[in-house]
C-alpha atoms as a PDB file:
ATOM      1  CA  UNK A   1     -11.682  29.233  16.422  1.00  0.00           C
ATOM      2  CA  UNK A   2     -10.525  26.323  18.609  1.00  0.00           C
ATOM      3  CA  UNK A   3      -7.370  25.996  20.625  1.00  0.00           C
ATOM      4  CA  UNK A   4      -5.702  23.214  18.297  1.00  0.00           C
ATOM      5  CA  UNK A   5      -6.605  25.837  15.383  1.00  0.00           C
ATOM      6  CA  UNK A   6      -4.892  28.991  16.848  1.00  0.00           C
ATOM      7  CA  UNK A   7      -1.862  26.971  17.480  1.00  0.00           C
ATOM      8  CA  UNK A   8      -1.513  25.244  14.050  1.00  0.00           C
ATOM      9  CA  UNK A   9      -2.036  29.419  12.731  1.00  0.00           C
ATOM     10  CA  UNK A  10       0.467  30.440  15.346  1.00  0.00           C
ATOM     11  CA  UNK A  11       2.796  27.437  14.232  1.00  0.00           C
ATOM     12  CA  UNK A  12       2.456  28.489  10.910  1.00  0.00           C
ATOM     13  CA  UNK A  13       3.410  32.570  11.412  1.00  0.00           C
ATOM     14  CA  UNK A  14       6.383  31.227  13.525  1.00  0.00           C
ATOM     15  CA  UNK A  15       7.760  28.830  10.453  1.00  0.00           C
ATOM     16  CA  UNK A  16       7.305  31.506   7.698  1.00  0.00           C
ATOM     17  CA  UNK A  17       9.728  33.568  10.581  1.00  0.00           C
ATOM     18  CA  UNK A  18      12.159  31.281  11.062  1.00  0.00           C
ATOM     19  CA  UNK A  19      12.851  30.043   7.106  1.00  0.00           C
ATOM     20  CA  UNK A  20      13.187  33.901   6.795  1.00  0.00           C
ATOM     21  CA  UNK A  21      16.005  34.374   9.465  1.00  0.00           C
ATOM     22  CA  UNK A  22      17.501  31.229   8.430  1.00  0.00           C
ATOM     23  CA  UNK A  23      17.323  31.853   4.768  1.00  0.00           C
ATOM     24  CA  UNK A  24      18.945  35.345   5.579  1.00  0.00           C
ATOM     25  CA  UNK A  25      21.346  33.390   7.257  1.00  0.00           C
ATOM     26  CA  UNK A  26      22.448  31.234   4.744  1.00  0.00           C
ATOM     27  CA  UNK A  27      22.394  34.532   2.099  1.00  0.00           C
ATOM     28  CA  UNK A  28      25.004  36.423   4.373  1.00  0.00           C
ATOM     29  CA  UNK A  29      27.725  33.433   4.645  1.00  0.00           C
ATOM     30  CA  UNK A  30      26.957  30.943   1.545  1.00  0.00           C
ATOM     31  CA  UNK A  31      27.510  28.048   4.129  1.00  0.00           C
ATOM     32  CA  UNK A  32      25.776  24.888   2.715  1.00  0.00           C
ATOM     33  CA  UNK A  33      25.392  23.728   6.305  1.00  0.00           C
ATOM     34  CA  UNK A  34      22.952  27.229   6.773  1.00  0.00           C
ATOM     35  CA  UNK A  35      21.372  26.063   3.553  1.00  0.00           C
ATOM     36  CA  UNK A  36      20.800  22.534   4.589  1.00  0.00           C
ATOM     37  CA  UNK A  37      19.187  24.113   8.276  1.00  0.00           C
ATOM     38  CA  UNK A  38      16.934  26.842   5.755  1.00  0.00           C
ATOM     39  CA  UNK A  39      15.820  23.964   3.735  1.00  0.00           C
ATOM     40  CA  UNK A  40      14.367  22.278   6.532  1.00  0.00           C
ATOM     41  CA  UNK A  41      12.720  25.217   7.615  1.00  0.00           C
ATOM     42  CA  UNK A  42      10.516  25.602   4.353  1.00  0.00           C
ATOM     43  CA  UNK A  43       9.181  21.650   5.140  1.00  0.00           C
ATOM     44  CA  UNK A  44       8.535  23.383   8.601  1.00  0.00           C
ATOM     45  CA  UNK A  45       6.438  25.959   6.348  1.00  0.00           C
ATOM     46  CA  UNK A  46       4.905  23.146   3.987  1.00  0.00           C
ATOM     47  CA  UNK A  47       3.559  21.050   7.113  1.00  0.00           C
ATOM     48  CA  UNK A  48       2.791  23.677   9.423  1.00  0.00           C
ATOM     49  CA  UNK A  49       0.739  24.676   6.474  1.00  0.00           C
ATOM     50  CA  UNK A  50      -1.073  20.895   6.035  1.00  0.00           C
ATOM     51  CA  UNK A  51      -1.443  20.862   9.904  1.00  0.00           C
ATOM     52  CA  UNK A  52      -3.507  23.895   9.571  1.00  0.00           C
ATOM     53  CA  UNK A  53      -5.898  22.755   7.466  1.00  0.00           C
ATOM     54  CA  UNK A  54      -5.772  18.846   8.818  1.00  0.00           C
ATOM     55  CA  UNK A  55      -6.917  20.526  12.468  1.00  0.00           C
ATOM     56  CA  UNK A  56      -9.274  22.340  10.873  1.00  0.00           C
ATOM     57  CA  UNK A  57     -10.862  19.575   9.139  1.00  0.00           C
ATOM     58  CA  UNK A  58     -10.877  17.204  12.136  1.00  0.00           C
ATOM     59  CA  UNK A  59     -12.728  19.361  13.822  1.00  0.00           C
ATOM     60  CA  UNK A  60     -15.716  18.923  11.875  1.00  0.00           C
ATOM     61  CA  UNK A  61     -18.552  16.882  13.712  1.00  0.00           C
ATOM     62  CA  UNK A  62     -19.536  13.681  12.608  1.00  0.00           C
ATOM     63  CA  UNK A  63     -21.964  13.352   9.858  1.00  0.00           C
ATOM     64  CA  UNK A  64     -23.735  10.671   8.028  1.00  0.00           C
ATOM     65  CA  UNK A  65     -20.094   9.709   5.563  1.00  0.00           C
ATOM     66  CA  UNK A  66     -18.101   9.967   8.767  1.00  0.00           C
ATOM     67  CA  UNK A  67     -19.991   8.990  12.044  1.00  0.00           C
ATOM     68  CA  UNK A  68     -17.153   8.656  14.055  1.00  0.00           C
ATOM     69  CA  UNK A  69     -15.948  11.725  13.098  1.00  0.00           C
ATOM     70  CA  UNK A  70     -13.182  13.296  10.724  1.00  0.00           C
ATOM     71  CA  UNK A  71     -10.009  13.094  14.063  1.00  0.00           C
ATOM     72  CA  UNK A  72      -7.755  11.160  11.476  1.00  0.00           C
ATOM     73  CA  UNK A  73      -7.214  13.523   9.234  1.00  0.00           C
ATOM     74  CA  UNK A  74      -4.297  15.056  11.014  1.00  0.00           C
ATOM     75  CA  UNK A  75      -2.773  11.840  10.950  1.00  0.00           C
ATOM     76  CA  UNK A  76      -2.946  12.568   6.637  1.00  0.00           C
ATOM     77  CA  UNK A  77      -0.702  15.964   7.964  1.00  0.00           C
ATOM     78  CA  UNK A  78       1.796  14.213   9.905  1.00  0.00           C
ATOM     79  CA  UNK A  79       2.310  11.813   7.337  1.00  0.00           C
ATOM     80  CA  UNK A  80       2.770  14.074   5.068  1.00  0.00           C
ATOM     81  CA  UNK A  81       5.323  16.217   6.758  1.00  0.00           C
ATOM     82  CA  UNK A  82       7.576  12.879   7.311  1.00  0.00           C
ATOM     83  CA  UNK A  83       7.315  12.104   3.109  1.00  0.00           C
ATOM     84  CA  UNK A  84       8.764  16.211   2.945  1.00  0.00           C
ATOM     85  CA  UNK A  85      11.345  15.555   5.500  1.00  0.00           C
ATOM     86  CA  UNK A  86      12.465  12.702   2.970  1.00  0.00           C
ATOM     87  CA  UNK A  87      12.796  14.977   0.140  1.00  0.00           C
ATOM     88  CA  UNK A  88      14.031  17.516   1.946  1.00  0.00           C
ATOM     89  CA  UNK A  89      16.655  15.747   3.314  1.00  0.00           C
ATOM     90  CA  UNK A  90      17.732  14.258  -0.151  1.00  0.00           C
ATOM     91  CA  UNK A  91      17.947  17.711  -1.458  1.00  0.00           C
ATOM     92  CA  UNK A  92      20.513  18.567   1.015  1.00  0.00           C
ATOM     93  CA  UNK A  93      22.622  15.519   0.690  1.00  0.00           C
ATOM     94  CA  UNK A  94      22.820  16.397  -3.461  1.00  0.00           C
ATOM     95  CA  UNK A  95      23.776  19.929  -2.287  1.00  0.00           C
ATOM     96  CA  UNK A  96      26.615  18.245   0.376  1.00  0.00           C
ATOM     97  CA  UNK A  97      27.824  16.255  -2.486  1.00  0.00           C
ATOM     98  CA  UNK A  98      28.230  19.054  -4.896  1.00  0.00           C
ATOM     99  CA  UNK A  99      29.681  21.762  -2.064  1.00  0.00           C
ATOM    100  CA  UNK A 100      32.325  18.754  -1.831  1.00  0.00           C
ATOM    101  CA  UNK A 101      34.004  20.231  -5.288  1.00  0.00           C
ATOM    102  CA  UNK A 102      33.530  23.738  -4.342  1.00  0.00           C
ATOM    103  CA  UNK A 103      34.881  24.071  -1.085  1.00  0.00           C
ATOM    104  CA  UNK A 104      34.224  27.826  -0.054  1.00  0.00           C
ATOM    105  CA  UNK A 105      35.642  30.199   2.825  1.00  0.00           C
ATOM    106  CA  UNK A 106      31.510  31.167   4.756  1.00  0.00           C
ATOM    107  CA  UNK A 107      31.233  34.928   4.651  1.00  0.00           C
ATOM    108  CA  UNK A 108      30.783  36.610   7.623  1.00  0.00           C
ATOM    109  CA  UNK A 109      30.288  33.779   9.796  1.00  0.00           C
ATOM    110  CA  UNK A 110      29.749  36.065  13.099  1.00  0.00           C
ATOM    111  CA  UNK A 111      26.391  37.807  11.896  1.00  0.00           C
ATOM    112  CA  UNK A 112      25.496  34.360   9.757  1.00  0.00           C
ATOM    113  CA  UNK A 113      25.844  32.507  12.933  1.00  0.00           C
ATOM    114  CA  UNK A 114      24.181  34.948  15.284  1.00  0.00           C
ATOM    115  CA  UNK A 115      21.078  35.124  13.107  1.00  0.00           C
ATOM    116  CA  UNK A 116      20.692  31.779  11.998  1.00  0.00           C
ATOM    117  CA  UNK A 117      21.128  31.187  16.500  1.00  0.00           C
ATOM    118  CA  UNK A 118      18.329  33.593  17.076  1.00  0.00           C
ATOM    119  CA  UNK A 119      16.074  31.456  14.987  1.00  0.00           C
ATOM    120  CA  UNK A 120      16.735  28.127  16.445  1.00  0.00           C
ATOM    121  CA  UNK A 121      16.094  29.664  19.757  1.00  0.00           C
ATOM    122  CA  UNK A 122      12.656  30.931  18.586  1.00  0.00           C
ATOM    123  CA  UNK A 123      11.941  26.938  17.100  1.00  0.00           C
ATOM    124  CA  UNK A 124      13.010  25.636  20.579  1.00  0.00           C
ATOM    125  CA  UNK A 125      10.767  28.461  22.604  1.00  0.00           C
ATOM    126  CA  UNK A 126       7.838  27.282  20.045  1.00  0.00           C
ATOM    127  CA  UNK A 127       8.442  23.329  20.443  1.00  0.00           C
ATOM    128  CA  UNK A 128       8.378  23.550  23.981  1.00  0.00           C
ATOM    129  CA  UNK A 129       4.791  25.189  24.027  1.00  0.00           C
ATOM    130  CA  UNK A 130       3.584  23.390  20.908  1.00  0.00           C
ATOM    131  CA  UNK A 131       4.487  19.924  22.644  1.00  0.00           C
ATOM    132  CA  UNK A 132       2.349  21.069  25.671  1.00  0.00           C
ATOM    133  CA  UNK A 133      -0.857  21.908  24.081  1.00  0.00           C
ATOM    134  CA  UNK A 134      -0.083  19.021  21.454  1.00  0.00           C
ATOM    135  CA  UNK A 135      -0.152  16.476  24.315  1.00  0.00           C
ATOM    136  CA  UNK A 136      -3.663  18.575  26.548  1.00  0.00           C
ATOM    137  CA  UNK A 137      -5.666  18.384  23.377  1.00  0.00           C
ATOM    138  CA  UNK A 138      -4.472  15.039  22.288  1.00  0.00           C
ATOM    139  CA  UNK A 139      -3.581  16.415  18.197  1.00  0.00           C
ATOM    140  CA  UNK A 140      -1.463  14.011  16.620  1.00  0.00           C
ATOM    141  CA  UNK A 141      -0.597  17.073  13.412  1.00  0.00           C
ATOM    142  CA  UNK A 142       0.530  19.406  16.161  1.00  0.00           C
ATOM    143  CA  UNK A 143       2.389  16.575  18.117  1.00  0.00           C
ATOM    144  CA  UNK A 144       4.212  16.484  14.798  1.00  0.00           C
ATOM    145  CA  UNK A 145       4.761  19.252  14.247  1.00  0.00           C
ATOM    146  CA  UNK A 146       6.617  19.500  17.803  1.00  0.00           C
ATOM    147  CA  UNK A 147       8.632  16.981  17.485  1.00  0.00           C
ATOM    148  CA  UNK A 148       9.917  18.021  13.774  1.00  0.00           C
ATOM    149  CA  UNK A 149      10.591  21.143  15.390  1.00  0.00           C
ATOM    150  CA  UNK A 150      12.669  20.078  18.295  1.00  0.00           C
ATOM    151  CA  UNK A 151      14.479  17.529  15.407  1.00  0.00           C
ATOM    152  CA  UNK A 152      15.424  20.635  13.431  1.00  0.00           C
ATOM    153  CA  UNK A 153      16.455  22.546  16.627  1.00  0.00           C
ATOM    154  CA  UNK A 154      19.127  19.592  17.350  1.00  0.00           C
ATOM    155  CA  UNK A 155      19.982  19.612  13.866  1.00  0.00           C
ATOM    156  CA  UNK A 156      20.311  23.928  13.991  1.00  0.00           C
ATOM    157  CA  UNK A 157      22.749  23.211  17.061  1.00  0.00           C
ATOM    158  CA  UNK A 158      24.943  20.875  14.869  1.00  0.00           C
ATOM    159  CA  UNK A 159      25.234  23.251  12.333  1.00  0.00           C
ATOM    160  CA  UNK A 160      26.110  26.230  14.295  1.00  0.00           C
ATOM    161  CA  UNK A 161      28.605  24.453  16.367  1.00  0.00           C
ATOM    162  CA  UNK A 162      30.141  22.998  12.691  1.00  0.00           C
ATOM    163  CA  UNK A 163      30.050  25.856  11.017  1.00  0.00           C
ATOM    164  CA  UNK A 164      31.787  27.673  13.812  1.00  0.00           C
ATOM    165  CA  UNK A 165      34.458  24.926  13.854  1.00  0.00           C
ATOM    166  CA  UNK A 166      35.030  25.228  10.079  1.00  0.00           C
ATOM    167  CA  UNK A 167      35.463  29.295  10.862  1.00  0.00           C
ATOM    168  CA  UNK A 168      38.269  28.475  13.933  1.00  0.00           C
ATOM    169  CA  UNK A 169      39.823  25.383  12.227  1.00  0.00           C
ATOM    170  CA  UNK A 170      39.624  26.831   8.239  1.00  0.00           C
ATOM    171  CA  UNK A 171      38.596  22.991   7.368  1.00  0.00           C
ATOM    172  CA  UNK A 172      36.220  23.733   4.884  1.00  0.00           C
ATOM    173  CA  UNK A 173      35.761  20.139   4.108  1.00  0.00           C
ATOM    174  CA  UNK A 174      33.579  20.277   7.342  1.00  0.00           C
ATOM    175  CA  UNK A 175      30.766  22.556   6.218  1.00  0.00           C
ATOM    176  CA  UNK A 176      29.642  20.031   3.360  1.00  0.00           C
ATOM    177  CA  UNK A 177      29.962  17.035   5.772  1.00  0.00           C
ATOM    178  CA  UNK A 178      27.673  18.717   8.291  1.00  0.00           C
ATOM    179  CA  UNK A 179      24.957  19.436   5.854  1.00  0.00           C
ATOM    180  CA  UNK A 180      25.403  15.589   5.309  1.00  0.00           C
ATOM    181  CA  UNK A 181      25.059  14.471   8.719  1.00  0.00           C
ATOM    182  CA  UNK A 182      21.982  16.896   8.811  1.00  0.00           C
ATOM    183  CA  UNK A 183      20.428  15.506   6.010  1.00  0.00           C
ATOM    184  CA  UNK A 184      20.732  11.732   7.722  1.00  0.00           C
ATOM    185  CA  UNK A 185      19.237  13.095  11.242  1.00  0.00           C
ATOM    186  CA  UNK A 186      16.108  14.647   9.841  1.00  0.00           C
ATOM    187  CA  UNK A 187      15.556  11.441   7.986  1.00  0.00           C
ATOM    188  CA  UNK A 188      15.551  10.049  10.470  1.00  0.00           C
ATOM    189  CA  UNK A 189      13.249  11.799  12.189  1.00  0.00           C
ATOM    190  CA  UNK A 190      10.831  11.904   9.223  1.00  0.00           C
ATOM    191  CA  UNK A 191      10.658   8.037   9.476  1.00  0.00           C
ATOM    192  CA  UNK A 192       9.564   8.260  13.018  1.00  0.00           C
ATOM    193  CA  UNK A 193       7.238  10.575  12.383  1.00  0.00           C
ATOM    194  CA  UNK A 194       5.689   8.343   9.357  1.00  0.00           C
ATOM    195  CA  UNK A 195       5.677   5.226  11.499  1.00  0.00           C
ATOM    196  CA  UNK A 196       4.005   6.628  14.170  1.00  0.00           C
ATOM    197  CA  UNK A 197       1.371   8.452  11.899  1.00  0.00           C
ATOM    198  CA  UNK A 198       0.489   5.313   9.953  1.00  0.00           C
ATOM    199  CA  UNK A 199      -0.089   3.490  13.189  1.00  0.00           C
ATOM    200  CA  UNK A 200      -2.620   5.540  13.675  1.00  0.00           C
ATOM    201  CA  UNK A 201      -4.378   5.124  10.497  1.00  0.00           C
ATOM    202  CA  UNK A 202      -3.965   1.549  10.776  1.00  0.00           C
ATOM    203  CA  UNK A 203      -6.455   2.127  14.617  1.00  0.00           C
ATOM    204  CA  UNK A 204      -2.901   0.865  16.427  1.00  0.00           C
ATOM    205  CA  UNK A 205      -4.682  -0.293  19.648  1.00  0.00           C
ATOM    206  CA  UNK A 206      -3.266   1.596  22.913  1.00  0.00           C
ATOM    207  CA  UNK A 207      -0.705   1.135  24.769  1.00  0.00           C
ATOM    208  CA  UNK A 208      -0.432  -1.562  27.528  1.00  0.00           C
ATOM    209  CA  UNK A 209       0.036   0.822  30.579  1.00  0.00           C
ATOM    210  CA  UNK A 210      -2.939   2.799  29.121  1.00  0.00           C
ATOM    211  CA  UNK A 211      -4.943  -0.795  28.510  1.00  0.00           C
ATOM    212  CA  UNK A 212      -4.259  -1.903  32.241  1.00  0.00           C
ATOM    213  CA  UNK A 213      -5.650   1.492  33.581  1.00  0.00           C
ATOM    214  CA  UNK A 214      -8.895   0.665  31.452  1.00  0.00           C
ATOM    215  CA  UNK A 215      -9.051  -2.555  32.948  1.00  0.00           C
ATOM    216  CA  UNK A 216      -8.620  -1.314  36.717  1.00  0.00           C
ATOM    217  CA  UNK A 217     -11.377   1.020  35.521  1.00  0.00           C
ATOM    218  CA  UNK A 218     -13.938  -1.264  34.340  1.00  0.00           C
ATOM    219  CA  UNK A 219     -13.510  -3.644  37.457  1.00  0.00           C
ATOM    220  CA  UNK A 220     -13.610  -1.590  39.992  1.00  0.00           C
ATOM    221  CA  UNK A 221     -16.722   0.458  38.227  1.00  0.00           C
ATOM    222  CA  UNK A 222     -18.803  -2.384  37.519  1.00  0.00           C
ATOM    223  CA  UNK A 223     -20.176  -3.701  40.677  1.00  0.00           C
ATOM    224  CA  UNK A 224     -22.998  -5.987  39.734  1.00  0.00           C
ATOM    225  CA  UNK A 225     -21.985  -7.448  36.634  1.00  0.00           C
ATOM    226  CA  UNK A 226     -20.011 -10.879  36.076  1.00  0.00           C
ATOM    227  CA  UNK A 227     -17.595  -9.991  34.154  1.00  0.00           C
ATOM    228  CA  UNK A 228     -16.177  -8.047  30.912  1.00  0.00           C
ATOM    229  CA  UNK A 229     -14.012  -9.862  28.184  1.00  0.00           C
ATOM    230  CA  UNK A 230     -12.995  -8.588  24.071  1.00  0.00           C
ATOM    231  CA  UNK A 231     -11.792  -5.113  25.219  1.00  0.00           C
ATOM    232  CA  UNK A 232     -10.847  -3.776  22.011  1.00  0.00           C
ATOM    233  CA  UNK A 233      -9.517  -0.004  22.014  1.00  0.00           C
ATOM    234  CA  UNK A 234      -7.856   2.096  19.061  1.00  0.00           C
ATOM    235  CA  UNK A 235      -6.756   5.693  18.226  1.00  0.00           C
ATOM    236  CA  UNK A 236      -8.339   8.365  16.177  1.00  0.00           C
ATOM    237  CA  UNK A 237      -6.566  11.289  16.499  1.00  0.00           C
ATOM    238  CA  UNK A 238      -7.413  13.082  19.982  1.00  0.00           C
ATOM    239  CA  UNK A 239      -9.722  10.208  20.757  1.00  0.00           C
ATOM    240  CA  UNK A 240      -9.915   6.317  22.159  1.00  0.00           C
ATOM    241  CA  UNK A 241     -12.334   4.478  21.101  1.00  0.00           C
ATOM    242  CA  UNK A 242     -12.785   1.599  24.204  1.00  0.00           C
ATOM    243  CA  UNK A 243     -15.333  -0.982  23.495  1.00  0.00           C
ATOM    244  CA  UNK A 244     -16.271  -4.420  25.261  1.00  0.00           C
ATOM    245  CA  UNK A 245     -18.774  -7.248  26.199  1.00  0.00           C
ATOM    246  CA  UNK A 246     -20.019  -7.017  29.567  1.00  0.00           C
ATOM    247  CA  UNK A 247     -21.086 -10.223  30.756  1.00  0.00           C
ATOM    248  CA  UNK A 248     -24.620  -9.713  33.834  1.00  0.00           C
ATOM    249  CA  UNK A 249     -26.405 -12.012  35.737  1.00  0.00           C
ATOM    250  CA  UNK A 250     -29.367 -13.898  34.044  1.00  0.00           C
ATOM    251  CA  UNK A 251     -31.898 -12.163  35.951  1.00  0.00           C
ATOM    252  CA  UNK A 252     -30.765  -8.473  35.685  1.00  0.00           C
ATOM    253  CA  UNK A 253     -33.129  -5.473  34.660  1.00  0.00           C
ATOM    254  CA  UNK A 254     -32.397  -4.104  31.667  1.00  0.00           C
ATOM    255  CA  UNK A 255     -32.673  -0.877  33.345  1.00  0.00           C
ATOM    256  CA  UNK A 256     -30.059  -2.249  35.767  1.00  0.00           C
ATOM    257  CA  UNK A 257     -27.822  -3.322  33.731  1.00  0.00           C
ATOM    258  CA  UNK A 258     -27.716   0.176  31.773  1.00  0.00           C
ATOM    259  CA  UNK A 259     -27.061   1.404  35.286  1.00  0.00           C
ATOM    260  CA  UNK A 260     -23.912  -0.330  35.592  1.00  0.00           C
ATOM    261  CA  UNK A 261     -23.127   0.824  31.732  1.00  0.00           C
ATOM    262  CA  UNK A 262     -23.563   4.332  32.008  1.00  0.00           C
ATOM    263  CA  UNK A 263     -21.242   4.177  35.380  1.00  0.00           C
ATOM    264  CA  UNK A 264     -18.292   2.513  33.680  1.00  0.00           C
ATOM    265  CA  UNK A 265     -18.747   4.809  30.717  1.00  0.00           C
ATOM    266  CA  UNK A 266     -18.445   8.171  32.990  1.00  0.00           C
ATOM    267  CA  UNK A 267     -15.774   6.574  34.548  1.00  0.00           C
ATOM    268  CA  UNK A 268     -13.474   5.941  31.755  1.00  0.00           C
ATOM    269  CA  UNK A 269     -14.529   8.950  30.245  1.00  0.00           C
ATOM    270  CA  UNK A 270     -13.322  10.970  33.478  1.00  0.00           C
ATOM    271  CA  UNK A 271     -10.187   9.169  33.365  1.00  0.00           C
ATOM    272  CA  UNK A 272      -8.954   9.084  29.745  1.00  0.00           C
ATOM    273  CA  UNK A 273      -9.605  12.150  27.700  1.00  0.00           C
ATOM    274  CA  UNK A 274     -11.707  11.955  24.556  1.00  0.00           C
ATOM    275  CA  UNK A 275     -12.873   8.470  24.750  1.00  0.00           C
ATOM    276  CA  UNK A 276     -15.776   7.272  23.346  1.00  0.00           C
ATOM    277  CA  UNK A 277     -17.022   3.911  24.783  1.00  0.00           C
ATOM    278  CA  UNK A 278     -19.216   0.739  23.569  1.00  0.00           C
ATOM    279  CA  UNK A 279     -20.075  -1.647  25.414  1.00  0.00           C
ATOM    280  CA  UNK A 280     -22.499  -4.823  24.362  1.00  0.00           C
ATOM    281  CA  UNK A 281     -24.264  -6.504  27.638  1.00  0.00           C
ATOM    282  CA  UNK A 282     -24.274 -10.250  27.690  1.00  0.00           C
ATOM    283  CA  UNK A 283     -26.138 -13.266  29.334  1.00  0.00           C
ATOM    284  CA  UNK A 284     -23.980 -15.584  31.555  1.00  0.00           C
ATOM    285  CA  UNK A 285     -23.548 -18.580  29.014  1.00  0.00           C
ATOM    286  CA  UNK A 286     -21.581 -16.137  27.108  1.00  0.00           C
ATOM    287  CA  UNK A 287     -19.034 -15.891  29.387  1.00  0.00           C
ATOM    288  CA  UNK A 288     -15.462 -16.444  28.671  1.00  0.00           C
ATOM    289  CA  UNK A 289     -13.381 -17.352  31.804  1.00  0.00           C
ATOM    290  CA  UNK A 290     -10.277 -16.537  30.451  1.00  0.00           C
ATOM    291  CA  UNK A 291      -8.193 -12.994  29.542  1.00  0.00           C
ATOM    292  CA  UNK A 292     -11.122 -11.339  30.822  1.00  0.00           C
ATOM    293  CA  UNK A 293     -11.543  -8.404  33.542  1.00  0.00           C
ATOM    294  CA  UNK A 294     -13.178 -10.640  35.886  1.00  0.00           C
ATOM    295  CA  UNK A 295     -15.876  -8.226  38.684  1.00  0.00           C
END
């Protein structure tokens, strides 16, 4: 079992937790601000639950229907968990709208308050590790998953501090209205996470501090060619996929010119994590002259 695969399981125990103390929560007081916060927590279920099987997937090797491999399926995951976030969050805004006409007194706020705190301290102790190892193996379904998580540990802040406030100030007015704004912050949040995943399914190339470090890269590796131009990169989940023309002298070796190919290759490999690199060697009258790495 791989890393990525223990911590989608692990991410998984720790949501079926949580959506119990928070669902306990809710139980004990009736708050519709707790129920908005326990709704959220069974999308946390749902897409901890298509993260687990998205890593496992991508981590089958390439084969002859997917030669570059089966990476962007946990982009399908994260995806995914942004469309539940939607729903999820237009459940809670027809459950803010009704609570408006039923304004209740939350019953026993203290224990309601002190459980539903002890979960959102377990989400934020799990974020903060799942956003590490998200980022070290490069997994866009736990990166996801991370961020949802640290979404719906702002949102569990909100509604403890609201909820508390309706308790001192006996506005009960307040309790449907923070379910509301909770509702509106993790759809937010679900859009980011959508954007960001269909990027990645639509090979988003990467970012320009990331393309300027492959540039440095291949010029200062590739002593004894002319130049390199068409550097074309994308993302597949934990890897970059870097490819170019390299432009070499008319009378270079074959053998030579391989040299130079294999260097740049372990170089960029060494310096960005899971890349995978093509490059196509060129005679001189193919040379550009212009937005090219020049050597």
């Amino acid at each position: 079992m791989t890393r990525a695969t223990v911590l989608a399981a692990t991410s998984l125990v720790v949501a079926l937790i949580v959506l119990g103390l928070k669902g306990t929560a809710w139980w004990i007081t009736g708050s519709v601000a707790l129920l908005a916060d326990a709704v959220e927590s069974i999308v946390n279920v749902v897409a901890a639950l298509a993260a687990l099987g998205a890593v496992v997937y991508a981590q089958r090797p390439a084969d002859a229907n997917h030669p570059y491999g089966h990476a962007k399926a946990e982009y399908f995951s994260a995806v995914l968990e942004g469309a539940l976030i939607v729903v999820a969050a237009l459940v809670i805004l027809r459950e803010s709208w009704l609570a408006l006409f039923d304004l209740r007194v939350p019953e026993q706020p203290g224990l309601g308050l002190a459980v539903n705190a002890f979960a959102t301290a377990i989400n934020a102790g799990w974020a903060t590790v799942l956003i590490r190892r998200g980022r070290q193996l490069r997994s866009p379904a736990l990166m996801a998953d991370a961020r949802h998580l640290f979404a719906d540990v702002v949102t569990s802040i909100g509604v403890l501090i609201g909820v508390g406030l309706v308790v001192l100030t006996g506005q009960l007015w307040l309790d449907p209205a923070l379910a509301a704004f909770t509702a509106f912050n993790i759809l937010w949040s679900g859009w980011r996470l959508m954007r960001e995943s269909v990027g990645g399914l639509m090979d988003e190339a990467v970012g320009p501090e990331l393309l300027a470090r492959i540039r440095r890269l291949v010029a200062s590796h590739a002593e004894g060619a002319l130049e390199a131009h068409d550097i074309r990169t994308r993302h597949a989940g934990r890897f970059t996929f870097i490819e170019f023309h390299l432009v070499v002298p008319e009378e270079m070796r074959v053998g030579t010119a391989h040299e130079i190919c294999d260097r740049v290759e372990e170089a960029l490999k060494a310096e960005i994590a899971g890349s995978i690199v093509t490059i196509h060697v060129e005679p001189p009258h193919k040379a550009k002259h212009q937005g090219v790495v020049v050597l």
